[in-house]
C-alpha atoms as a PDB file:
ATOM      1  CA  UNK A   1      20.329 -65.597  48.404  1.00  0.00           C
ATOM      2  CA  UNK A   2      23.848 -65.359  46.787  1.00  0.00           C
ATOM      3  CA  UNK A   3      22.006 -67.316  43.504  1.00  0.00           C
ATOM      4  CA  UNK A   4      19.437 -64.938  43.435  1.00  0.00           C
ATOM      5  CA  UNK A   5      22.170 -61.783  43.354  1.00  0.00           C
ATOM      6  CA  UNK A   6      23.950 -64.099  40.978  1.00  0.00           C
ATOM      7  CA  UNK A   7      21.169 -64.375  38.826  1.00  0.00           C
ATOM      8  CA  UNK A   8      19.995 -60.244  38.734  1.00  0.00           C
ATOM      9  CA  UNK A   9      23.396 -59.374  38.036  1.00  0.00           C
ATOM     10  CA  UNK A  10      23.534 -61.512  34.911  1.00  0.00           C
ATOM     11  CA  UNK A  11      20.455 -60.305  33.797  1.00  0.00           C
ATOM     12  CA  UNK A  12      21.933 -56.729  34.032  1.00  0.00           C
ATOM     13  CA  UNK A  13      25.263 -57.947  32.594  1.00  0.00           C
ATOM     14  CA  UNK A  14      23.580 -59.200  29.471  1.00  0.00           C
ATOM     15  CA  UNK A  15      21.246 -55.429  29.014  1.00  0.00           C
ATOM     16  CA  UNK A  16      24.533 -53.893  29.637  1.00  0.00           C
ATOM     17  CA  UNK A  17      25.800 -53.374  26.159  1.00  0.00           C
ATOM     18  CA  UNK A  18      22.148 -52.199  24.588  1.00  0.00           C
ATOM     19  CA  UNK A  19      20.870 -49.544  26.805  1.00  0.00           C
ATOM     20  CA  UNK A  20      20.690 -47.292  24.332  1.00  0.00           C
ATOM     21  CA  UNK A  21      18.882 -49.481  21.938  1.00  0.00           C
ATOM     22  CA  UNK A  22      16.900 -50.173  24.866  1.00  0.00           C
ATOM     23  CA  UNK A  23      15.619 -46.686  25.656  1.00  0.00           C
ATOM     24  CA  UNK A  24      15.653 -45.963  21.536  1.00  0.00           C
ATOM     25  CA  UNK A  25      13.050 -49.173  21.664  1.00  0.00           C
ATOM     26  CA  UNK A  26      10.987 -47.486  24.864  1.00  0.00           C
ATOM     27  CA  UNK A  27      10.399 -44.359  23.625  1.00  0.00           C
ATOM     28  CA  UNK A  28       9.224 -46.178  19.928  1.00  0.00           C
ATOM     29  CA  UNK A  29       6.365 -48.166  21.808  1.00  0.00           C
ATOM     30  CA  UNK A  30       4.767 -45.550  23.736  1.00  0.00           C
ATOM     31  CA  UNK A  31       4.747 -43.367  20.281  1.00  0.00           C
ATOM     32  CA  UNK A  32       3.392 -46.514  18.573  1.00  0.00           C
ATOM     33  CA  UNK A  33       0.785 -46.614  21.931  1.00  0.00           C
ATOM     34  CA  UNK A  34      -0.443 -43.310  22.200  1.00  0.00           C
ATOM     35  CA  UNK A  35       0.579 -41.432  18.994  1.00  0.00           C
ATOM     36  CA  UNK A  36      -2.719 -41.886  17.612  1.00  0.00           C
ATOM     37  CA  UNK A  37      -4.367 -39.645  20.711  1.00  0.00           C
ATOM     38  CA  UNK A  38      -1.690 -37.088  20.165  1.00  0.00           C
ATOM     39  CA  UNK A  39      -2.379 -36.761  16.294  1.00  0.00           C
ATOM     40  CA  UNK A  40      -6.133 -36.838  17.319  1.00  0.00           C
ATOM     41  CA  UNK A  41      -5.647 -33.854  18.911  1.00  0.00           C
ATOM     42  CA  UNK A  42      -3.068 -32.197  16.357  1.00  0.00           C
ATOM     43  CA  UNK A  43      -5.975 -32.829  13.813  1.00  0.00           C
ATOM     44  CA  UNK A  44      -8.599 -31.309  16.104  1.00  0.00           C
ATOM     45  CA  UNK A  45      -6.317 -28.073  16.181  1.00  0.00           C
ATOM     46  CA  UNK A  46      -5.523 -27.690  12.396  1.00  0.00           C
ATOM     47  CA  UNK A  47      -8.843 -28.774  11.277  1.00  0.00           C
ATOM     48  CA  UNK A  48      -9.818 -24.858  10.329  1.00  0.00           C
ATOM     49  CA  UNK A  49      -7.007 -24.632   8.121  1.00  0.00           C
ATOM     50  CA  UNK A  50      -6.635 -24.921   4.332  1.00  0.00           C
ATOM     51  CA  UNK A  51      -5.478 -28.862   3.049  1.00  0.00           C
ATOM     52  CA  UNK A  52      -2.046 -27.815   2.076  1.00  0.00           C
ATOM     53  CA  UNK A  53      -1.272 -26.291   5.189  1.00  0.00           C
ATOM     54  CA  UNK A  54      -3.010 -29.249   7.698  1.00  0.00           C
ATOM     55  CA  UNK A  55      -0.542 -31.761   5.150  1.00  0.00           C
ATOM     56  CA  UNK A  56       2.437 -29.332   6.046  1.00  0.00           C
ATOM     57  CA  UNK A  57       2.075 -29.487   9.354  1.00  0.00           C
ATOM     58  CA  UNK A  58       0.882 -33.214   9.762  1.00  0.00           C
ATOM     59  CA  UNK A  59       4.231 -33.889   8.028  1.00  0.00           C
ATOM     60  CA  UNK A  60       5.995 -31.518  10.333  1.00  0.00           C
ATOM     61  CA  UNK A  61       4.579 -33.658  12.929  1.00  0.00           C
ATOM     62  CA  UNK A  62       4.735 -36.969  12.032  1.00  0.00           C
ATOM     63  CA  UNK A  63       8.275 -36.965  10.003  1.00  0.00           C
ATOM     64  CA  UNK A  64      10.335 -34.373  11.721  1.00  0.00           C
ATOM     65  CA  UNK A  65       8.304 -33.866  15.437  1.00  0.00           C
ATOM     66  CA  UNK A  66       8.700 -37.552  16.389  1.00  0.00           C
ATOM     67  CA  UNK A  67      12.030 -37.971  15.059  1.00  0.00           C
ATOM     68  CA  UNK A  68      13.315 -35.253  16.396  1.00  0.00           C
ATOM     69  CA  UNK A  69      11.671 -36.572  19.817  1.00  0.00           C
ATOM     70  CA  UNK A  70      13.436 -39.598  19.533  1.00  0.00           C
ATOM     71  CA  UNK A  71      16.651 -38.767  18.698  1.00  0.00           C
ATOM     72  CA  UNK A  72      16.676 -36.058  21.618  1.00  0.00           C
ATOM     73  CA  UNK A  73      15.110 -38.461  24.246  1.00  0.00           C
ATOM     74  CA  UNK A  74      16.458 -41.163  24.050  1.00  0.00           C
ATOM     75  CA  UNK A  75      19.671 -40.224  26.363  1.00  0.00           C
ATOM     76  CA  UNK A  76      17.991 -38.977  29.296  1.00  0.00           C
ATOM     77  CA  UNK A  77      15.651 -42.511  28.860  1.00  0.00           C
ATOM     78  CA  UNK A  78      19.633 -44.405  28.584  1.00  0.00           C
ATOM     79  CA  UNK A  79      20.549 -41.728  31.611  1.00  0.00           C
ATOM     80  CA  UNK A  80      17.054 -43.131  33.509  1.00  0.00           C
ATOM     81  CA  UNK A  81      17.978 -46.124  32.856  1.00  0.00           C
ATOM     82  CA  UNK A  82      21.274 -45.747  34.275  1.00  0.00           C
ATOM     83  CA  UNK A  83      19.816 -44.951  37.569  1.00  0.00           C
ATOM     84  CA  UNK A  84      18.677 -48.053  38.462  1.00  0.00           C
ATOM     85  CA  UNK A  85      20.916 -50.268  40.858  1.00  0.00           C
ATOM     86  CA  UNK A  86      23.255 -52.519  38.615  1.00  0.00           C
ATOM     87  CA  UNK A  87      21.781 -55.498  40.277  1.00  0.00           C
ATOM     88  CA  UNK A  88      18.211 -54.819  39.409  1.00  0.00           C
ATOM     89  CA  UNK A  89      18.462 -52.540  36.143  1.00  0.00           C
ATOM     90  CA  UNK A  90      17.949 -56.131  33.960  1.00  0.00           C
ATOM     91  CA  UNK A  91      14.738 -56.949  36.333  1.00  0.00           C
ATOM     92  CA  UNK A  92      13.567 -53.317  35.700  1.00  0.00           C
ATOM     93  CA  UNK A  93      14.271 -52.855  32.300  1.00  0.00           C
ATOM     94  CA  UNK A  94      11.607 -56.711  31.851  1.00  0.00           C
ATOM     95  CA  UNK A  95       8.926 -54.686  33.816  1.00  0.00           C
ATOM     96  CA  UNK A  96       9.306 -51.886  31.966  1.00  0.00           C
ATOM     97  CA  UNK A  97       8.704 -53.652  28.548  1.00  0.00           C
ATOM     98  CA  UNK A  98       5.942 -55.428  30.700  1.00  0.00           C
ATOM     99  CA  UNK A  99       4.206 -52.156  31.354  1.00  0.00           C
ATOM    100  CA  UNK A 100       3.941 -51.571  27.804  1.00  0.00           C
ATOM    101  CA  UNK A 101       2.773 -54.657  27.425  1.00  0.00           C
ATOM    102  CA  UNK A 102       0.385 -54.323  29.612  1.00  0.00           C
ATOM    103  CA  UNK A 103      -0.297 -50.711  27.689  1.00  0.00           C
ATOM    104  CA  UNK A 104      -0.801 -51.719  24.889  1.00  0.00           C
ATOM    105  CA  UNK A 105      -3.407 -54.136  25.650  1.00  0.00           C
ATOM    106  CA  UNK A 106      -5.888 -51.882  27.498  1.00  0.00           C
ATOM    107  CA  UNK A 107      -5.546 -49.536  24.275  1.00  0.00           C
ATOM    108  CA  UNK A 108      -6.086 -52.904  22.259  1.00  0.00           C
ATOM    109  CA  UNK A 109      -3.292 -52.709  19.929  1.00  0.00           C
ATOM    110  CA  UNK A 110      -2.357 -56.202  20.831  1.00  0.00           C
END
């Protein structure tokens, strides 16, 4: 069993230093996965507006909304992260990227 300890903890030795690019690369994927249904419904809502303004605010959106949702985020995702036992943050942080994976493929984006 000590092997198997041995091995978790250097898998969560070598995330260590990138957690944040970690969580920065979580948050990316499921706005890459399921922006599309959340600008679906952004364009369902400004569809009765005038062209210049539905531009304005798609930009709003798309540049500034997302960013802005990134950059704000992504510590709580690092702090999430965090949570997770030393020993098994490396195995979690695999599944994770599994998950969306996984995600990804039922939307067929892969």
């Amino acid at each position: 069993m000590d092997w198997l300890n041995s091995i978790l903890a250097q898998l969560s030795q070598l995330t260590q230093p990138y957690n944040s690019e970690i969580a920065l690369t979580f948050l990316a994927t499921i706005l890459v996965v399921y922006g599309d249904t959340f600008n679906k419904h952004i364009k369902r809502m400004i569809s009765p507006y005038h062209f210049v303004i539905r531009t304005f605010i798609f930009v709003l959106i798309c540049a500034f909304g997302y960013g802005l949702f990134v950059v704000f985020v992504t510590p709580y995702v690092e702090m999430l992260i965090l949570w997770v036992p030393y020993l098994y943050r490396g195995t979690a942080i695999i599944s994770i990227f599994l998950v969306l994976g996984y995600l990804a493929e039922n939307r067929r984006y892969i």
